[in-house]
Each structure stands twice: as C-alpha cells, then as structure tokens.
N, C-alpha and C. Protein backbone atom coordinates (compact mmCIF):
# COMPACT_ATOMS: atom_id res chain seq x y z
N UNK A 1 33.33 -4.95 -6.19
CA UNK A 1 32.21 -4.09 -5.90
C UNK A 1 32.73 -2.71 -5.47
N UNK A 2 31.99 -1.76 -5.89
CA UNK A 2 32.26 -0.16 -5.50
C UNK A 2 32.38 -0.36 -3.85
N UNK A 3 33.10 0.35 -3.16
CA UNK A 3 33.16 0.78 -1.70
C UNK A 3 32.24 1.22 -1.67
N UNK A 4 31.40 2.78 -2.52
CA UNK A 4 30.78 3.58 -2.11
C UNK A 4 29.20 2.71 -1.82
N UNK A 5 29.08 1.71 -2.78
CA UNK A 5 27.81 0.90 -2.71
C UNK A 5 27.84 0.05 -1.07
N UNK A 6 29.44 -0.50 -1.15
CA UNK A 6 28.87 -1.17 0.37
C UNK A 6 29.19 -0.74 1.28
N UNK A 7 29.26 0.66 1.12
CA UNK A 7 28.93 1.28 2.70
C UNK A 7 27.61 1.88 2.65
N UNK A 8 26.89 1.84 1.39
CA UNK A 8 25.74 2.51 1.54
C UNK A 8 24.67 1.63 1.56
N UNK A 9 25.10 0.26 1.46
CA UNK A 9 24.65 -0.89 1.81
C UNK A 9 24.80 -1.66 3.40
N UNK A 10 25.91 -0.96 3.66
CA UNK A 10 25.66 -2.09 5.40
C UNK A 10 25.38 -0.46 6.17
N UNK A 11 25.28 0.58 6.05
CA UNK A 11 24.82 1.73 6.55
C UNK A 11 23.27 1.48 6.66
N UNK A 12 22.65 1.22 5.23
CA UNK A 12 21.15 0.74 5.28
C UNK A 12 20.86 -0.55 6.30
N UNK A 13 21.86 -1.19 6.31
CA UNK A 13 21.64 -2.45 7.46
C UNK A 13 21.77 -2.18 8.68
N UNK A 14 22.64 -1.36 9.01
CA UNK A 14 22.90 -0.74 10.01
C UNK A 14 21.51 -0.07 11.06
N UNK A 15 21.18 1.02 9.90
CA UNK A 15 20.14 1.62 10.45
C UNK A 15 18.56 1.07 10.36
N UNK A 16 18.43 -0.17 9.37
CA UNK A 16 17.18 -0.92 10.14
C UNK A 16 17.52 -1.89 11.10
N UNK A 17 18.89 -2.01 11.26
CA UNK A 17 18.59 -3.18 12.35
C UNK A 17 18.64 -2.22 13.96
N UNK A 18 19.45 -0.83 14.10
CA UNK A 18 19.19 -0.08 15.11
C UNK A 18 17.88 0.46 15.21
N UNK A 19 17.21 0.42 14.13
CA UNK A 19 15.21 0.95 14.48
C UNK A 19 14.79 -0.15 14.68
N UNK A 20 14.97 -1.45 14.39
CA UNK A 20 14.06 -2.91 15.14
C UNK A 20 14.62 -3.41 16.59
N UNK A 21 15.64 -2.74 16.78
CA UNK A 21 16.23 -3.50 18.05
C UNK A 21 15.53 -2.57 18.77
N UNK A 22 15.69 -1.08 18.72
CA UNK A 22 15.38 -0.26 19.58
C UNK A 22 13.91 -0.47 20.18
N UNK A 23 13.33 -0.80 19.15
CA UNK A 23 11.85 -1.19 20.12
C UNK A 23 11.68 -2.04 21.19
N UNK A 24 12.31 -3.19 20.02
CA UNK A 24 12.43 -4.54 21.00
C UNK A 24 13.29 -4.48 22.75
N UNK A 25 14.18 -3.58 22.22
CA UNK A 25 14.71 -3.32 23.66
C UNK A 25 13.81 -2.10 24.82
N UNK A 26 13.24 -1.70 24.26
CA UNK A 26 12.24 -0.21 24.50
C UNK A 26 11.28 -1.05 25.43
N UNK A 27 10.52 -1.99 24.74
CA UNK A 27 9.18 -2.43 24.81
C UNK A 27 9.71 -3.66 25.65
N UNK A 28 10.63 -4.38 26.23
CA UNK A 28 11.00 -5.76 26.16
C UNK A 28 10.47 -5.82 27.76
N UNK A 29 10.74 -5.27 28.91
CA UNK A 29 10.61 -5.12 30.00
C UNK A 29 8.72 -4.49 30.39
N UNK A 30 8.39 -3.74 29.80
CA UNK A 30 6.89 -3.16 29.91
C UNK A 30 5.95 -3.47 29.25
N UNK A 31 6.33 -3.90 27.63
CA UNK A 31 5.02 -4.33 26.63
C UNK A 31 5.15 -2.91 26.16
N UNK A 32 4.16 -2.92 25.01
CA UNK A 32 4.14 -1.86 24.14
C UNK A 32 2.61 -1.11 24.99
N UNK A 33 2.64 0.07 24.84
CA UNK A 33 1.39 0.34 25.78
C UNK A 33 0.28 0.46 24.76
N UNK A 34 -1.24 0.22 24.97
CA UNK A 34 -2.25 -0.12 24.51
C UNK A 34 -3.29 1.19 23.47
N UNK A 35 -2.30 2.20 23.58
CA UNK A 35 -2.44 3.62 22.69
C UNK A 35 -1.97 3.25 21.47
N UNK A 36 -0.56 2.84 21.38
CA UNK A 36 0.53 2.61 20.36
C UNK A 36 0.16 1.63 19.81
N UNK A 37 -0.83 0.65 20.26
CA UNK A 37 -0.95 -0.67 19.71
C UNK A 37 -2.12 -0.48 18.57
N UNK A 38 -3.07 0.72 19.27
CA UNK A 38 -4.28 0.68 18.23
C UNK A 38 -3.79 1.96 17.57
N UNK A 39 -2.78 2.95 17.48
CA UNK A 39 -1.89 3.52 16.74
C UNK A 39 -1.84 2.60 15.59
N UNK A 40 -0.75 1.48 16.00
CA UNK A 40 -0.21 0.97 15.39
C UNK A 40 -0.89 0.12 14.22
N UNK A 41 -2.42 -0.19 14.35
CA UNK A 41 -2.97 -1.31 13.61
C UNK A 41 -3.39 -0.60 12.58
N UNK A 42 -3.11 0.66 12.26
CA UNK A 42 -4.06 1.52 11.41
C UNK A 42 -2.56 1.69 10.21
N UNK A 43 -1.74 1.56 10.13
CA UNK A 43 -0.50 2.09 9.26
C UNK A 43 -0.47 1.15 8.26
N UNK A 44 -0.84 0.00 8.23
CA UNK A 44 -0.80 -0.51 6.62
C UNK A 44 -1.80 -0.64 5.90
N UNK A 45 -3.14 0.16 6.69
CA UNK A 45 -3.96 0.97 5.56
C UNK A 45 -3.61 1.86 5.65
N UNK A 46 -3.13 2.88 5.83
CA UNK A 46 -2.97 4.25 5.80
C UNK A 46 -1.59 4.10 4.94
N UNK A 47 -0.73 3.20 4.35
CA UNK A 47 0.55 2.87 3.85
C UNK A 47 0.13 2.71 2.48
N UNK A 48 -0.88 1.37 2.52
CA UNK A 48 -1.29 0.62 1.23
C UNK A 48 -2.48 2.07 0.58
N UNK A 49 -3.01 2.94 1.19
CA UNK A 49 -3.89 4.10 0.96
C UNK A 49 -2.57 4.91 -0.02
N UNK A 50 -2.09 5.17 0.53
CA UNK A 50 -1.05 6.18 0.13
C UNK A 50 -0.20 5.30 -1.05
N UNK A 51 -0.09 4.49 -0.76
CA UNK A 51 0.63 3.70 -2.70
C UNK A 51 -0.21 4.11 -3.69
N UNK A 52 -2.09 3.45 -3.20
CA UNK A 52 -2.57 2.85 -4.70
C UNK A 52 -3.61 4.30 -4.78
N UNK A 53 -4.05 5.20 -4.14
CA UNK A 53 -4.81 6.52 -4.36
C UNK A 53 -4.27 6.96 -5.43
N UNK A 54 -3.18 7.42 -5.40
CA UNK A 54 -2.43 8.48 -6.87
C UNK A 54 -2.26 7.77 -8.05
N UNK A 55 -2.17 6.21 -7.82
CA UNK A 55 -2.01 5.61 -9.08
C UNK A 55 -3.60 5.55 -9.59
N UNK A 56 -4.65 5.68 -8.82
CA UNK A 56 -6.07 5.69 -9.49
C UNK A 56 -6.49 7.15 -9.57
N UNK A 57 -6.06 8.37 -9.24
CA UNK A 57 -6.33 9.17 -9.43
C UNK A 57 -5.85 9.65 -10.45
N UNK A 58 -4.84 9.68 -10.67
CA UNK A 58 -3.42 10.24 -11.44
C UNK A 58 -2.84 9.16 -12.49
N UNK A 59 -3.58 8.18 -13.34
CA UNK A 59 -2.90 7.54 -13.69
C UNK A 59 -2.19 8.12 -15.33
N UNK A 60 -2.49 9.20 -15.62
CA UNK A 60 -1.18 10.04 -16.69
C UNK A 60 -0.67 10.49 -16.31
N UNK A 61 -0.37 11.02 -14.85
CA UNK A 61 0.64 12.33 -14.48
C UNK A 61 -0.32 13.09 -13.90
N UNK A 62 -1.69 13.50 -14.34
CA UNK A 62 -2.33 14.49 -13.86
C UNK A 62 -3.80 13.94 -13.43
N UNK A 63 -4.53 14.82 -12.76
CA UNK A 63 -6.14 14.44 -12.11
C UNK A 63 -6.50 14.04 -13.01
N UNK A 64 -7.21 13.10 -12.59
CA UNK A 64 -8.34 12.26 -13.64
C UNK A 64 -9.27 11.49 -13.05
N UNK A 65 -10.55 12.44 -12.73
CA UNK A 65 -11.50 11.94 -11.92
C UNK A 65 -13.06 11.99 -13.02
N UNK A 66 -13.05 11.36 -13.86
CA UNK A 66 -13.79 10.94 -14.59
C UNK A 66 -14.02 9.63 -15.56
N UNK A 67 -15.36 9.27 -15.83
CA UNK A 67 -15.59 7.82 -16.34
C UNK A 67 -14.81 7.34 -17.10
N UNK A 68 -13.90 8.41 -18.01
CA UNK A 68 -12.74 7.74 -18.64
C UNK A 68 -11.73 6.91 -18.05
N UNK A 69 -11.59 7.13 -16.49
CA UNK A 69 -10.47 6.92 -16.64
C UNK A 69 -11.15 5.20 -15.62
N UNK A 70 -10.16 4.35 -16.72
CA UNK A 70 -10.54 3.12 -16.29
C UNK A 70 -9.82 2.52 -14.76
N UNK A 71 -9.26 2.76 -14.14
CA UNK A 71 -8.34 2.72 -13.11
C UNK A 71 -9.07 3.37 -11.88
N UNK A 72 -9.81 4.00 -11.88
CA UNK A 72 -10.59 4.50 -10.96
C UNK A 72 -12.02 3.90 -10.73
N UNK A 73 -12.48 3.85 -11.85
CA UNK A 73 -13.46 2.50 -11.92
C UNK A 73 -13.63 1.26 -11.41
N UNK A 74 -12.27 0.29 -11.91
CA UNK A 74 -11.96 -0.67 -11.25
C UNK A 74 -11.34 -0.41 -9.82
N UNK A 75 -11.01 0.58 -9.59
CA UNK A 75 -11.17 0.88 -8.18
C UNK A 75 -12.18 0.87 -6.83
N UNK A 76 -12.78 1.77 -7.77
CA UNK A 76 -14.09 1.75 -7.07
C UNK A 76 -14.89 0.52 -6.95
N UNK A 77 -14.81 -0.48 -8.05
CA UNK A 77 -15.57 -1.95 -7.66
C UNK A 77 -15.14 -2.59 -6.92
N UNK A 78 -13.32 -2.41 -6.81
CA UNK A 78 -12.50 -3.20 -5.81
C UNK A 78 -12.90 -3.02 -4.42
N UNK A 79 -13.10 -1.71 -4.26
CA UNK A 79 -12.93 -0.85 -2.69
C UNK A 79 -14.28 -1.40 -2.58
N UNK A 80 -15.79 -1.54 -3.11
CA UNK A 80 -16.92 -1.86 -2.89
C UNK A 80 -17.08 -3.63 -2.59
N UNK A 81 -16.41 -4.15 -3.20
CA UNK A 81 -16.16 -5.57 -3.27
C UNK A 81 -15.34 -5.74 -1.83
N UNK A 82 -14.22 -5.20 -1.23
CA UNK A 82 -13.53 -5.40 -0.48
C UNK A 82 -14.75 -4.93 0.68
N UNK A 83 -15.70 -4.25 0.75
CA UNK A 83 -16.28 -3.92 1.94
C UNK A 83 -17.74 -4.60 2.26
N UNK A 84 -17.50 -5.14 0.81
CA UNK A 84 -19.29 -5.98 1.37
C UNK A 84 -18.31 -7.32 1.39
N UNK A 85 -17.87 -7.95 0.76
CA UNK A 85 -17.41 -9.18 1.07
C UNK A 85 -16.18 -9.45 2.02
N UNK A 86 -15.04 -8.48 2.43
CA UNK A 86 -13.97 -8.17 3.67
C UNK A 86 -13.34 -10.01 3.15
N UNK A 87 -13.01 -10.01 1.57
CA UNK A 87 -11.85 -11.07 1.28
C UNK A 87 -10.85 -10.59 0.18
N UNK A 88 -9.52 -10.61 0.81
CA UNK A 88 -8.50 -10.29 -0.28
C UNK A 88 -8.80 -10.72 -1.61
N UNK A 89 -8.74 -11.84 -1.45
CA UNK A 89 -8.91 -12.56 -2.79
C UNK A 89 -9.83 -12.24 -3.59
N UNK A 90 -11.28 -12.62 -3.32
CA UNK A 90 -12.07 -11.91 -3.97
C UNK A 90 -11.67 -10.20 -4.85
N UNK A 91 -12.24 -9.86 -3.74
CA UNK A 91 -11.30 -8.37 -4.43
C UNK A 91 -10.47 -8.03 -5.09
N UNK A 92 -8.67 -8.82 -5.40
CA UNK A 92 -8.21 -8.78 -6.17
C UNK A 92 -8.65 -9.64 -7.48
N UNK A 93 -9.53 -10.56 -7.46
CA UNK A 93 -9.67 -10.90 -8.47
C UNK A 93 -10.71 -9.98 -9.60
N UNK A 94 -11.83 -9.75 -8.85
CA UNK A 94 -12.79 -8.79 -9.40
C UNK A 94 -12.28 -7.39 -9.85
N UNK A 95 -11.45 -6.95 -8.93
CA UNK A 95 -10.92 -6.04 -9.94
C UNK A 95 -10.00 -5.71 -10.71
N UNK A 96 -9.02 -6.80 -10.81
CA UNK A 96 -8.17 -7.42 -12.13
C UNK A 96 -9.29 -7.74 -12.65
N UNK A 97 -10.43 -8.48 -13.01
CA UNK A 97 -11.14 -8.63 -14.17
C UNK A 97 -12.19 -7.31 -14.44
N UNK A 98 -12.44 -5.98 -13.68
CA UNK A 98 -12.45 -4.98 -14.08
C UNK A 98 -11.83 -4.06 -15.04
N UNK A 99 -10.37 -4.25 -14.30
CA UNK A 99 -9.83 -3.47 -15.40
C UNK A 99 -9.41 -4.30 -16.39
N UNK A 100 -9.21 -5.61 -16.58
CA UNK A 100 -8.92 -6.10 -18.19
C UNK A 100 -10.26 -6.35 -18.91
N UNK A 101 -11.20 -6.33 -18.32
CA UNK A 101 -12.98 -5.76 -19.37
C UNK A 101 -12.55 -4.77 -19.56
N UNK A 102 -12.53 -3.57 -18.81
CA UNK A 102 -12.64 -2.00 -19.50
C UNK A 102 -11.61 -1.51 -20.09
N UNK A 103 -10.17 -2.33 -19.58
CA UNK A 103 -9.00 -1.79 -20.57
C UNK A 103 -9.23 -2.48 -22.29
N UNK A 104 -9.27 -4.16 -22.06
CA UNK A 104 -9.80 -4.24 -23.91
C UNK A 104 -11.01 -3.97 -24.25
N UNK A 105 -12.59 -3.73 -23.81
CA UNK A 105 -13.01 -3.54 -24.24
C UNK A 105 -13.89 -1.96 -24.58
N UNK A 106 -13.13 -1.44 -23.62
CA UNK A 106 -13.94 0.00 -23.31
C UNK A 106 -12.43 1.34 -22.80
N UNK A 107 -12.06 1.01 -24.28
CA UNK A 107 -10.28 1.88 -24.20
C UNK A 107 -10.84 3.38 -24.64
N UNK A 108 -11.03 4.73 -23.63
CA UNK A 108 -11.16 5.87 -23.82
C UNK A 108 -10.03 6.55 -24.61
C-alpha cells in the first residue's frame, strides 16, 4: 500500500476519533447543556435538507423549477406524504412510485 494513502488514512482516524472523544470528555462530568441539545436535534434535517434540495432543484446542472422536471414533483408528494402521515416508509415508498410513474410514463 502507498504510505501517502495510510497516513492519510489513520490521520482521518486520528481526527474523528479526537472530535468524538473531545465531547465525551467535555460533556462527561456536567451533561451536555439543554441549548446544545435542542441545537443539536435540528442537524440531520438541516444535513438530509442540504443533500436532497439541489438534487430536486438542479437535477441537469442548472434550475429547474418547473412541471417538467419530474424530481421535484415526486418531491413534492414525498415532502406532503411525509407531513400528513410523519412515516419513513410510507414516504419513501410513494415517492419511489412517483418518480418511476412519471419517469416511464410522463418523460419531458
């Protein structure tokens, strides 16, 4: 194996295991305080927001905020589905069968 790979490999180990300890040692004696906690519950929507937005907005490279574009569509049923019914499952299923209706049958 290249050197240059496994130092740039236990460097990456290195530095997540010094950002997980550090909390744990931070927080270990006091608890995490009750700001940071409802901080904290909001980042893997605001994470999972920031993945799948540009891939439904943008799905050639550029804006595409119209009925053509099928990816935004099935978006929008997903995000509507996910808020009246609040089940993963559901939701991913309905809108995987969104977009494979409108991708074979309704190809702009």
């Amino acid at each position: 194996m290249n050197l240059k790979l496994v130092s740039i490999v236990l460097g990456m180990a290195a530095a997540t295991y010094i950002t997980r300890i550090g909390s744990q040692v931070l927080f270990a004696s006091t608890g995490m305080p009750a700001w940071m906690e409802r901080w904290l519950k909001h980042v893997p929507t605001a994470f999972l927001t920031a993945l799948i937005v540009p891939s439904l907005l943008m799905p050639e490279g550029h804006l595409d905020i119209s009925l053509g574009n099928n990816y935004l569509l099935a978006g929008a049923v997903a995000a509507f589905t996910a808020y009246r019914t609040r089940n993963v499952l559901i939701t991913i299923l309905i809108g995987m069968t969104v977009i494979i209706i409108l991708n074979r049958f309704m190809p702009f």
